[in-house]
Protein backbone atom coordinates (compact mmCIF):
# COMPACT_ATOMS: atom_id res chain seq x y z
CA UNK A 1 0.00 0.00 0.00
CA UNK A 2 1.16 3.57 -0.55
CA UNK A 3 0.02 6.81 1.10
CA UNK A 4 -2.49 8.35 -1.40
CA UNK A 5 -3.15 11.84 -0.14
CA UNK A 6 -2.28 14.89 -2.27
CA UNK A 7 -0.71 16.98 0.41
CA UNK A 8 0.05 15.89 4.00
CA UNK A 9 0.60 18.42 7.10
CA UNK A 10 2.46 17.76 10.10
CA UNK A 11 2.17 19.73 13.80
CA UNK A 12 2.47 18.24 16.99
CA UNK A 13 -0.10 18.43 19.67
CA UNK A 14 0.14 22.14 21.59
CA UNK A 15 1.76 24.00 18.61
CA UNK A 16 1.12 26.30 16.10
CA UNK A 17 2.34 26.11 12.12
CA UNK A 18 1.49 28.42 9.41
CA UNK A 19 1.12 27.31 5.61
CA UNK A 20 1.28 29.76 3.05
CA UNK A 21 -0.76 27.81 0.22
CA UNK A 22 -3.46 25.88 2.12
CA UNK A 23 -7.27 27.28 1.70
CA UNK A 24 -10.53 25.84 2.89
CA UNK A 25 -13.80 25.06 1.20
CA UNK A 26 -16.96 26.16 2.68
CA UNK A 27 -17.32 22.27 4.29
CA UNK A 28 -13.36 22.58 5.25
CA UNK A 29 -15.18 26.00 7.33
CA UNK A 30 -17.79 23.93 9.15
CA UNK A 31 -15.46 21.40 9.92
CA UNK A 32 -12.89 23.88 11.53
CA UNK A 33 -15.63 25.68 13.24
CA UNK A 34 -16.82 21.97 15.22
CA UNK A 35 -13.42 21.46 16.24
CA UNK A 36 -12.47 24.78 17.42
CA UNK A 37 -15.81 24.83 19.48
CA UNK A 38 -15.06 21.63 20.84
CA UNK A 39 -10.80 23.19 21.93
CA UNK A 40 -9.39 20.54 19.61
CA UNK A 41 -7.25 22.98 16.55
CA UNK A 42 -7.74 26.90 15.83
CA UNK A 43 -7.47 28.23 12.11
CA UNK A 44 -7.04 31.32 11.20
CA UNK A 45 -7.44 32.48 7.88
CA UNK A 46 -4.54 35.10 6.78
CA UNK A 47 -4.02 36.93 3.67
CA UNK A 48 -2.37 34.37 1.96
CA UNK A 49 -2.91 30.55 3.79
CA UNK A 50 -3.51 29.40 7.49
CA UNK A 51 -2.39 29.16 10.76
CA UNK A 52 -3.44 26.33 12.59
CA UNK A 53 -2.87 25.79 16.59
CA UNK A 54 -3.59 21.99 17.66
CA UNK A 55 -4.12 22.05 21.43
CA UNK A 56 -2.78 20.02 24.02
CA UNK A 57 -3.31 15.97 24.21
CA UNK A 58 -5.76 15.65 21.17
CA UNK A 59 -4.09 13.90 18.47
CA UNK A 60 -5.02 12.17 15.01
CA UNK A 61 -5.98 13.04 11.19
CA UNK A 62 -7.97 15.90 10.03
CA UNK A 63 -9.29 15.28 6.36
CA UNK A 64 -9.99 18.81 4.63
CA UNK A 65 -10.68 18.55 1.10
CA UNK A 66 -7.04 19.43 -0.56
CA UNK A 67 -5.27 18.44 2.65
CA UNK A 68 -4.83 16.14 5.35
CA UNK A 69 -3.42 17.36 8.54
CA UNK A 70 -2.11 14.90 11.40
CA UNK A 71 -1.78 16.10 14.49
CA UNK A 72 1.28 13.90 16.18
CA UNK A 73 2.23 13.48 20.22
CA UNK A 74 4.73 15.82 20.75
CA UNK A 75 6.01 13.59 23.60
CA UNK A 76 7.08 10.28 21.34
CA UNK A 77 10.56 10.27 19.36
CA UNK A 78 10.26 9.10 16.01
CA UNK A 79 7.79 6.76 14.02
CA UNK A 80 4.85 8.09 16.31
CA UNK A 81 1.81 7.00 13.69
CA UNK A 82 2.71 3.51 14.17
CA UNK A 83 3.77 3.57 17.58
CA UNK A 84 0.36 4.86 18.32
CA UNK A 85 -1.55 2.41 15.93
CA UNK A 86 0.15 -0.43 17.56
CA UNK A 87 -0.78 1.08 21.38
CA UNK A 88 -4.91 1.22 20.19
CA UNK A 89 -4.25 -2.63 19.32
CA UNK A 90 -2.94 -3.38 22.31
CA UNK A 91 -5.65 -1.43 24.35
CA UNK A 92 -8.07 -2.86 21.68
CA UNK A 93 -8.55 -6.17 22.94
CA UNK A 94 -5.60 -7.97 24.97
CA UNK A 95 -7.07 -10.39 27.98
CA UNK A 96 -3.54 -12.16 27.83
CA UNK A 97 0.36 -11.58 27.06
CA UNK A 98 -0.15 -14.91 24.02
CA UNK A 99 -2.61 -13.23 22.55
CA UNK A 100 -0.61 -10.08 22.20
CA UNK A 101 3.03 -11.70 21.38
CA UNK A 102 1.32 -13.97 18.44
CA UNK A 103 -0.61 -11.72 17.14
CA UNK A 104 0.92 -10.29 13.25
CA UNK A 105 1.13 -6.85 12.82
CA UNK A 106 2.51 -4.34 10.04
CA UNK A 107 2.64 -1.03 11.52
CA UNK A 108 6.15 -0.48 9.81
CA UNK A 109 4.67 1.64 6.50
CA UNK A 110 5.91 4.96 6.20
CA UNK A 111 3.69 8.16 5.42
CA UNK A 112 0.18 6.28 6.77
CA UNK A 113 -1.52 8.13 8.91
CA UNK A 114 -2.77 7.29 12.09
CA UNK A 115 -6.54 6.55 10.24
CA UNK A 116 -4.91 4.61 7.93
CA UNK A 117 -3.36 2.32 9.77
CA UNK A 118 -5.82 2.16 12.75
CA UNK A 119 -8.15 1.19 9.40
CA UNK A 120 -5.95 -1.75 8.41
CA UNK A 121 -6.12 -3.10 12.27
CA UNK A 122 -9.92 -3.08 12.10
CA UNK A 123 -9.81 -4.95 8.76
CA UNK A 124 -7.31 -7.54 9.95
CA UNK A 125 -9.85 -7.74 13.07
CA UNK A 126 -12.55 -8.35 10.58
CA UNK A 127 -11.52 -10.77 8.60
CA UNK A 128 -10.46 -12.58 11.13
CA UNK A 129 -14.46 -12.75 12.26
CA UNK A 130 -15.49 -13.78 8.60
CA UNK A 131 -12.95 -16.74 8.96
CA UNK A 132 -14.40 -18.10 12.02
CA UNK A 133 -17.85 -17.19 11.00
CA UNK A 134 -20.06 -14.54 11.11
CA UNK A 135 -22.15 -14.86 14.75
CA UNK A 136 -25.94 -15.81 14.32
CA UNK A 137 -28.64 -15.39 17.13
CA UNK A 138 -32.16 -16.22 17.85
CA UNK A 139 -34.24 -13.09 17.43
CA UNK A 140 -38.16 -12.30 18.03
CA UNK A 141 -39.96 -11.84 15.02
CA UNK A 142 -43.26 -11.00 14.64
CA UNK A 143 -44.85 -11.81 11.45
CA UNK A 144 -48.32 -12.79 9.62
CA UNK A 145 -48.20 -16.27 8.52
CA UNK A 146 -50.48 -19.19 6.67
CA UNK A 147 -49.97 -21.13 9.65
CA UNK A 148 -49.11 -20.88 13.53
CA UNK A 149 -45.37 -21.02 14.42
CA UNK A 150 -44.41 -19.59 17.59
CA UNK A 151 -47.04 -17.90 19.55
CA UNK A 152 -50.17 -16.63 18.47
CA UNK A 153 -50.84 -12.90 19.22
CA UNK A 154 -54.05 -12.77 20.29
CA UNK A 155 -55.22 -9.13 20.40
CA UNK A 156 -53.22 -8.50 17.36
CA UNK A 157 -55.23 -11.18 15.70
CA UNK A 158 -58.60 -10.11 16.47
CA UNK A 159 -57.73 -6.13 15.25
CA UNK A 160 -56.52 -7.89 11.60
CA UNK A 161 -60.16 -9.65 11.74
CA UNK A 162 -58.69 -12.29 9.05
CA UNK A 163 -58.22 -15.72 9.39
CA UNK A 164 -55.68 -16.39 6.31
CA UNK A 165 -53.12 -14.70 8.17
CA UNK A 166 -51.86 -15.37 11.48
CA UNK A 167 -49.85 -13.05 13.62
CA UNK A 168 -47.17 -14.87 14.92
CA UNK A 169 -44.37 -14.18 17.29
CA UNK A 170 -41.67 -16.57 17.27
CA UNK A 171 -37.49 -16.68 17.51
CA UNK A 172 -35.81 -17.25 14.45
CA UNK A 173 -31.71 -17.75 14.25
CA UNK A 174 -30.74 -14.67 12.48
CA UNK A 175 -27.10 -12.67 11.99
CA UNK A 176 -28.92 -9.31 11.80
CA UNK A 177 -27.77 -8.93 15.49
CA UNK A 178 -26.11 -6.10 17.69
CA UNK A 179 -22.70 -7.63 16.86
CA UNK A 180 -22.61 -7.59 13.24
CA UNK A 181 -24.44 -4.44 13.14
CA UNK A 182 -21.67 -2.29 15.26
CA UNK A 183 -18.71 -3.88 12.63
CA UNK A 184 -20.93 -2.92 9.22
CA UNK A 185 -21.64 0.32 10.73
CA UNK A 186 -17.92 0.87 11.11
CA UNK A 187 -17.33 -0.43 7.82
CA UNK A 188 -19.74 1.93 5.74
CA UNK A 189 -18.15 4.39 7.69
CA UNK A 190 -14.65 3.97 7.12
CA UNK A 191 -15.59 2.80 3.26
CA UNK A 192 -16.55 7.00 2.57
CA UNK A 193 -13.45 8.17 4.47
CA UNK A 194 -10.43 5.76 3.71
CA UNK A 195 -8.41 7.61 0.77
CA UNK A 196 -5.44 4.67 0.27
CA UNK A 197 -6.87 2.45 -2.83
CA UNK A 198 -6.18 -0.74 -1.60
CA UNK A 199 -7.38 -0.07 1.96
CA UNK A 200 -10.34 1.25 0.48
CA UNK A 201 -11.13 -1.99 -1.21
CA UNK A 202 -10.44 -3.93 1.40
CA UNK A 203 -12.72 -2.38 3.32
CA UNK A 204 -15.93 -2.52 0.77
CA UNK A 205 -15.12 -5.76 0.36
CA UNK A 206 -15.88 -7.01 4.19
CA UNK A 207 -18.84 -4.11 3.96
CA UNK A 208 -20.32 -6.09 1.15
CA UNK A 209 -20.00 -9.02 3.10
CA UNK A 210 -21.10 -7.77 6.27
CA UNK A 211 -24.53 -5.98 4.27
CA UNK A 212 -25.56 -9.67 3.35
CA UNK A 213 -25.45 -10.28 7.26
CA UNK A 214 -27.30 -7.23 8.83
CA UNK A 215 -28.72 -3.63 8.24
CA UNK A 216 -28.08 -0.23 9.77
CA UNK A 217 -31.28 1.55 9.06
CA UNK A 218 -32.74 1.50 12.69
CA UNK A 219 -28.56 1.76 14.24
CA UNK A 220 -27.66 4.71 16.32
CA UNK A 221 -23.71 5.32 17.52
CA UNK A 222 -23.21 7.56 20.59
CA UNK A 223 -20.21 8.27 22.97
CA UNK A 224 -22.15 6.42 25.37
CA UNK A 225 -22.42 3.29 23.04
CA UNK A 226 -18.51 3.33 22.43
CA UNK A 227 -18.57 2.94 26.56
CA UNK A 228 -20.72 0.10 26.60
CA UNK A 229 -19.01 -3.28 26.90
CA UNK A 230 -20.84 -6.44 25.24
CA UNK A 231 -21.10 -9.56 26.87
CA UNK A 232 -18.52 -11.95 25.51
CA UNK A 233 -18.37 -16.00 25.98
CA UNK A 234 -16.77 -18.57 24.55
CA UNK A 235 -18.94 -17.99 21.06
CA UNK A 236 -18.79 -14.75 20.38
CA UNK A 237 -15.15 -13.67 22.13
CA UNK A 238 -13.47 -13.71 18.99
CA UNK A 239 -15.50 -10.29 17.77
CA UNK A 240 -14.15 -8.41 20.68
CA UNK A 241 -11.12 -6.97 19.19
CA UNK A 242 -13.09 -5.71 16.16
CA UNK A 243 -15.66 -4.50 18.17
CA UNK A 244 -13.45 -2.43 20.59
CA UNK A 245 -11.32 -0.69 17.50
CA UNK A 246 -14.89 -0.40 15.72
CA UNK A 247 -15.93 1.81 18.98
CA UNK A 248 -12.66 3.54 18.37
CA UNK A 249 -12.86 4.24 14.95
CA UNK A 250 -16.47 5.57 15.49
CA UNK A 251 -15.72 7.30 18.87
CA UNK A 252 -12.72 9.03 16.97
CA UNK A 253 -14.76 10.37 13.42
CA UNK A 254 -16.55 13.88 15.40
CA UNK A 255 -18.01 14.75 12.06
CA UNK A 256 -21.69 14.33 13.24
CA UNK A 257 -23.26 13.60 10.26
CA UNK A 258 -20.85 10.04 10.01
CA UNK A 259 -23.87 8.06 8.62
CA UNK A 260 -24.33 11.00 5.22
CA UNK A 261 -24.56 9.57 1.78
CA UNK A 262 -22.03 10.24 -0.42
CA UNK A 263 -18.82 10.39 0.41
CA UNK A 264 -17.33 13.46 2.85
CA UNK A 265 -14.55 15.32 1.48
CA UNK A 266 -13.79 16.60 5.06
CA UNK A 267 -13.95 14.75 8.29
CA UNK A 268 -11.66 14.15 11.59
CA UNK A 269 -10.38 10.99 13.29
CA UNK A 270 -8.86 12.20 17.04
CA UNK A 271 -8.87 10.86 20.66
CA UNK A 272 -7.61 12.46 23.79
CA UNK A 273 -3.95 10.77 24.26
CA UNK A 274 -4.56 11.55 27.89
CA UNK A 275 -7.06 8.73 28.00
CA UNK A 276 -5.55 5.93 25.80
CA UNK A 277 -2.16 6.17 28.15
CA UNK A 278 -4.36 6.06 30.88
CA UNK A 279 -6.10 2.99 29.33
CA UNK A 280 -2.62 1.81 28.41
CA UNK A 281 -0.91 1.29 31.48
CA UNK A 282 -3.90 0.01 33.33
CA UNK A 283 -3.66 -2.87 30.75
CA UNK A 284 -0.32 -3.21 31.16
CA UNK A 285 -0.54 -3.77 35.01
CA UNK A 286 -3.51 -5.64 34.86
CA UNK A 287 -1.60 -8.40 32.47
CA UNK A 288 2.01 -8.15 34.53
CA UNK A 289 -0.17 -8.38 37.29
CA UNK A 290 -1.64 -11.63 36.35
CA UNK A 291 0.09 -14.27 38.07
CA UNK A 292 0.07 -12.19 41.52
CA UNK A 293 -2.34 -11.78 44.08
CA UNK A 294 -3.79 -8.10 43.16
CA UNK A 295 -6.15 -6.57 41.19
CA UNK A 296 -6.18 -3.68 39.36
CA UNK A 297 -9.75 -1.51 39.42
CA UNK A 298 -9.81 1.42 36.38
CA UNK A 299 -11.38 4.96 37.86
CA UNK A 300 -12.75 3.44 41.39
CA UNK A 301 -14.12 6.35 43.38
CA UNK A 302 -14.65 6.61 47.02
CA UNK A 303 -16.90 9.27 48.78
CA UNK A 304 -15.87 8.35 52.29
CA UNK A 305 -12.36 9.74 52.78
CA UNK A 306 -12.72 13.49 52.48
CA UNK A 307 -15.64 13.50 54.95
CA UNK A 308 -16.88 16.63 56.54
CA UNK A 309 -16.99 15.92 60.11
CA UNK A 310 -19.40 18.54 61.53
CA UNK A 311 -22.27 16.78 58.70
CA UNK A 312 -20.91 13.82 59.43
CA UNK A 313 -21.32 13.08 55.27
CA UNK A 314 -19.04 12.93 52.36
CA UNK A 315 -17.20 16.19 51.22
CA UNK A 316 -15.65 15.31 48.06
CA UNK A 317 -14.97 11.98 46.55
CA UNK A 318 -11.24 10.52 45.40
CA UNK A 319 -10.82 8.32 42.23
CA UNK A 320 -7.28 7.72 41.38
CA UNK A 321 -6.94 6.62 37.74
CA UNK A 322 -5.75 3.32 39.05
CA UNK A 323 -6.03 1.14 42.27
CA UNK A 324 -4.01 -2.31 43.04
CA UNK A 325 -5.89 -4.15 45.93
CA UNK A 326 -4.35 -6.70 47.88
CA UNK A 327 -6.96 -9.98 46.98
CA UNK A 328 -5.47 -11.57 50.02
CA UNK A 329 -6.31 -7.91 52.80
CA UNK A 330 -9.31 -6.51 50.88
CA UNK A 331 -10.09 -2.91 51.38
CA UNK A 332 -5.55 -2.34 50.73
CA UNK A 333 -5.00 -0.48 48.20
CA UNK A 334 -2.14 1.04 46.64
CA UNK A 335 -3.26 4.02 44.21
CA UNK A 336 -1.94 4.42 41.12
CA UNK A 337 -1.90 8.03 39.14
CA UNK A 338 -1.33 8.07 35.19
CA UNK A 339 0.12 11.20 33.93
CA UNK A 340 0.31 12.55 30.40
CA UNK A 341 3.46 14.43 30.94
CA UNK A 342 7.24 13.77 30.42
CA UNK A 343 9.15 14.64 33.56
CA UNK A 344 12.64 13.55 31.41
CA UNK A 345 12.07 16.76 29.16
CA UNK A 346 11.47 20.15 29.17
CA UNK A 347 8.84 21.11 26.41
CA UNK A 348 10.29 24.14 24.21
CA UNK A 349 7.01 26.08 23.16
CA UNK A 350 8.72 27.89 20.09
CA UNK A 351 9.92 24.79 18.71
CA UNK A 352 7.19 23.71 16.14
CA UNK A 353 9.18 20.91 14.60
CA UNK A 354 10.29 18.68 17.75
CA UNK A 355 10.11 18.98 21.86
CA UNK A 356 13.84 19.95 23.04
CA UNK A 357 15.23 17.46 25.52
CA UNK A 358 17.89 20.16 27.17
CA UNK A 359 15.87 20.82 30.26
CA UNK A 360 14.88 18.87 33.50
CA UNK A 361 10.80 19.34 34.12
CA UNK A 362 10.14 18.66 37.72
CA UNK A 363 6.89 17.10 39.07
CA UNK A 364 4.39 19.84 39.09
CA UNK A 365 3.20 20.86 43.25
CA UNK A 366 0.01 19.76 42.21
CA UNK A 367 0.67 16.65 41.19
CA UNK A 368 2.63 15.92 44.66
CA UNK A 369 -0.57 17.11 46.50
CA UNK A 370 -2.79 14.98 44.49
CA UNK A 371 -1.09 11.57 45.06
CA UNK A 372 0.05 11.82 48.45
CA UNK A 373 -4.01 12.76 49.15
CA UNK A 374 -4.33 9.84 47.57
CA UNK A 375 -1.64 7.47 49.48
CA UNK A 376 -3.14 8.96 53.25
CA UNK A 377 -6.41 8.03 51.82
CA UNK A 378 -6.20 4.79 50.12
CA UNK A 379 -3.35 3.09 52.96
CA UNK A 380 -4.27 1.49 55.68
CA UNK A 381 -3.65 2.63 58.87
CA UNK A 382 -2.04 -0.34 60.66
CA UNK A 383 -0.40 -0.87 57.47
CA UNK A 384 3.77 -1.88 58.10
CA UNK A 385 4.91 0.78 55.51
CA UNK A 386 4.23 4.57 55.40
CA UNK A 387 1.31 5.05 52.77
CA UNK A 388 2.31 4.83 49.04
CA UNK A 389 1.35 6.15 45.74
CA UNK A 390 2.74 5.74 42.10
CA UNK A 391 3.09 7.93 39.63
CA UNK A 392 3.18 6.35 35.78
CA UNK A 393 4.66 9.36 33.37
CA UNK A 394 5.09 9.04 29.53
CA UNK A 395 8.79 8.85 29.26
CA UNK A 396 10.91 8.66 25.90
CA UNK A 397 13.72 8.42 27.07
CA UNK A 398 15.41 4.67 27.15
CA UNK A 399 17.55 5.32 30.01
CA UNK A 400 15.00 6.73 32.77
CA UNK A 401 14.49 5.22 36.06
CA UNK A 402 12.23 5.14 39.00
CA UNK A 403 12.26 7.96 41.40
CA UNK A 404 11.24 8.04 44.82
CA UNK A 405 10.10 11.22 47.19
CA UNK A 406 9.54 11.29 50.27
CA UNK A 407 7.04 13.57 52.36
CA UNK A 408 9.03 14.26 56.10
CA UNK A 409 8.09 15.20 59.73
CA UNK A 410 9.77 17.98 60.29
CA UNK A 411 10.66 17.47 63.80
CA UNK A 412 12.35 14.56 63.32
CA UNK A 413 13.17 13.83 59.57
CA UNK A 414 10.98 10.42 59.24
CA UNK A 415 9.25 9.88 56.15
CA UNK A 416 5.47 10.29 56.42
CA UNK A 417 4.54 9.22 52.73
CA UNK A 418 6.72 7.87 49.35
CA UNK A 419 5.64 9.14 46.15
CA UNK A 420 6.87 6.30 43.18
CA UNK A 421 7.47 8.09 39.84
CA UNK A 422 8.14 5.50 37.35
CA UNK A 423 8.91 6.30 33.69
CA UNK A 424 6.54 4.54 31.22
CA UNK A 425 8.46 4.31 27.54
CA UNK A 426 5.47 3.10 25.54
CA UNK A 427 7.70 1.73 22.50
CA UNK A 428 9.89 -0.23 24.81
CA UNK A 429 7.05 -1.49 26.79
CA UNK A 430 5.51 -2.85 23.38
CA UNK A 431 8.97 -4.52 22.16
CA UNK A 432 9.58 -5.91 25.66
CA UNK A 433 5.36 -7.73 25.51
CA UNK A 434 6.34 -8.85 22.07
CA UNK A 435 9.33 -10.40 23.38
CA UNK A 436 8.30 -11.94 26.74
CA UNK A 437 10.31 -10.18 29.41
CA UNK A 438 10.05 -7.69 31.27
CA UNK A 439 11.92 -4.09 31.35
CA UNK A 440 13.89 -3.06 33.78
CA UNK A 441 11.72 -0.12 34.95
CA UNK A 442 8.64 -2.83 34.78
CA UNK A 443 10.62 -5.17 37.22
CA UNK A 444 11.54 -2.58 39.81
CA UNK A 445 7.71 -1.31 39.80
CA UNK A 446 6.76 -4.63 40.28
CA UNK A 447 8.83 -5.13 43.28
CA UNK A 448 7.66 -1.88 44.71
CA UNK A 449 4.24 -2.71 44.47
CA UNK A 450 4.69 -5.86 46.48
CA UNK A 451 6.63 -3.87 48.80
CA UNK A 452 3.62 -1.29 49.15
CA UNK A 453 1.07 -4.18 49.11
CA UNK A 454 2.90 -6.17 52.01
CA UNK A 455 1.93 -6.56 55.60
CA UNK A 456 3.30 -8.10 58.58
CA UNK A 457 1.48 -11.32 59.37
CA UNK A 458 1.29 -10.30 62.90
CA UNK A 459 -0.89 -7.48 62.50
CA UNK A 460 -3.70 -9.51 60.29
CA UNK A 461 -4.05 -12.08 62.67
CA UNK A 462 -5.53 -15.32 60.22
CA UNK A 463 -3.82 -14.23 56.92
């Protein structure tokens, strides 16, 4: 496959660019206009081309009709579109390290945009469905017949006043079913947008297939849809990977009219980065977690630890990104914080081509404040070790290691709380899966969450 867009523009996420000899059509207008209402870009027309400012953390392709712009992570180093593409597959649908490690992948090509290849994961999901056979269902159908099958519906009967025809309600195995409707709906959608030829044909090709299968008519795709998790078995667990980078692809395309006829000559495909590296490294602890006794809850609030004592009810509520609970002392926790940031680098604002890696950043106040709230609040307080949190930080740097600060009583110097900032390089985390191992950094946060998990056997009398 080669890249088949007639002009490509690059900016990474929280800069500006100016090109002298783009223009926008009047849909190119409407589409800028939803995205700058929603904070994603700002264009500005000058006298002669654009300036266009992509904020912080959103990140993808932007289809205008002459031009396609792709908005990169300023925070990766190098080969970001298929770094990225190969992080969504992983988030996509991995319950298990084999399923990862033997899975094929070509994320390699050059000059595809993130669309493009996120496109060619969904159709590799897809076929692999059609090869193991497209999912049937029984499904009430109600229907006037010579003779009975099913149930007869009474009332509905006596309103026809005919005899020749009987209203029947009965199940019938069918494949027009939530499952294959959510993949064809994806399809159709990505079959107006894709631009690469052979992608594109690839794609009507399973839509064609799919059509035969199910219809769309009476479908409807929200955010809240995309959240929605279907209930998977033994029979149908093979369409969960297609269905989770189907919810993706739909989440991601915030043109609102996605189900048009005709194909769009402008339309976006972004996602908050924010929120996949959240999703990320919660299942990357949940798998290295496995084989130990913990596990990892995603976004688990609590109202009862900022508590207004005078009311005696709940002042504000605490929900780390992450929690590890001890299966064996139920209730431990060790919270877990997920930050978009890169404390190995120092972000250089005028720099529109590449982030500048001369400076130090330090962990914001803020950030300090928020975990050790969380460590006082999540601990528990017989607990053998002083109360813990982790911080996991998008690193790109290959050489970063864990870093440890301590909270102190200032009469006497003894640490009161132990903040765990542990570098997260999402390219060497992916190589290392592939490879079964573990990195370095991975090893030493394992052994520090055992550490923070542990508890003397004396004080739990039975365990």
């Amino acid at each position: 496959m080669t890249p088949e867009v007639a002009t490509s523009c690059i900016i990474f996420e929280g800069h500006s660019v100016i090109h002298r000899d783009l223009v926008l059509t009047d849909e190119d207008l409407r589409l800028a206009e939803h995205l700058t209402r929603h904070e994603i870009i700002a264009v500005d027309e000058l006298k002669q081309g654009l300036r266009i400012s992509a904020k912080w953390s959103w990140v993808g392709v932007i289809a205008f009709s002459n031009f396609e712009l792709q908005i990169k992570p300023k925070l990766h180093a190098g080969s970001e579109n298929s770094t990225l593409a190969e992080m969504l597959d992983f988030i996509s649908d991995v319950h298990d390290l084999k399923t990862f490690q033997h899975r094929p992948r070509n994320f390699d090509a050059e000059g595809f945009s993130l669309f493009d290849l996120t496109i060619a994961s969904f159709v590799d999901a897809c076929e692999e469905v059609v090869l193991k056979g497209i999912l049937s269902d029984y499904v009430s159908t109600q229907d006037k017949l010579p003779v009975l099958r099913g149930r007869l519906m009474l009332l509905n009967q006596l309103k026809t006043a005919r005899f020749d025809q009987l209203e029947c309600l009965y199940d019938d195995q069918s494949t027009n079913i939530p499952e294959n409707k959510l993949l064809l709906a994806a399809l159709s959608t990505c079959a107006l947008r894709v631009r690469n030829r052979t992608l594109a044909s690839q794609v009507r090709r399973l839509a064609a297939i799919f059509e035969d299968a199910a219809n769309i008519d009476d479908f409807q795709f929200d955010e809240a849809y995309a959240s929605q998790s279907q209930n998977y078995n033994r029979l149908n667990a093979y369409y969960r990977r297609a269905h989770s980078l189907a919810a993706l692809i739909m989440a991601g395309l915030s043109h609102k009219d996605i189900f048009a006829i005709g194909a769009p000559q402008s339309f976006s495909f972004l996602f908050k980065m924010s929120e996949v590296f959240e999703k990320f490294v919660t299942k990357l602890l949940t798998l290295e977690l496995a084989t130990i006794n913990y596990k990892v809850h995603f976004q688990k609030e609590d109202s009862h630890i900022i508590w207004n004592a005078q009311t005696n009810t709940s002042h504000a509520s605490l929900r780390p990104d992450i929690l590890i609970e001890n299966k064996a002392r139920p209730g431990v926790f060790l919270p877990v914080d997920a930050k978009y940031k890169n404390y190995d680098l120092q972000i250089d604002n005028d720099d529109d081509a590449r982030p500048s890696e001369d400076f130090s950043q330090k962990i914001t106040t803020p950030d300090i404040y928020q975990t050790f709230a969380y460590a006082h609040g999540f601990g528990h307080g017989q607990h053998a070790l002083i109360p813990t949190s982790i911080i996991l930080y998008l690193s790109t740097a290959s050489d970063a290691t864990i870093k440890r600060i301590h909270v102190r009583r200032r009469l006497d110097d003894t640490a009161s709380g132990e903040l765990i900032v542990v570098p997260i390089n999402i390219k060497n985390s992916l190589a290392a899966l592939k490879q079964q191992r573990q990195t370095a950094v991975m090893t030493e946060l394992l052994q520090a969450i055992t550490a923070a998990l542990s508890f003397r056997s004396d004080e739990f009398p039975g365990f």
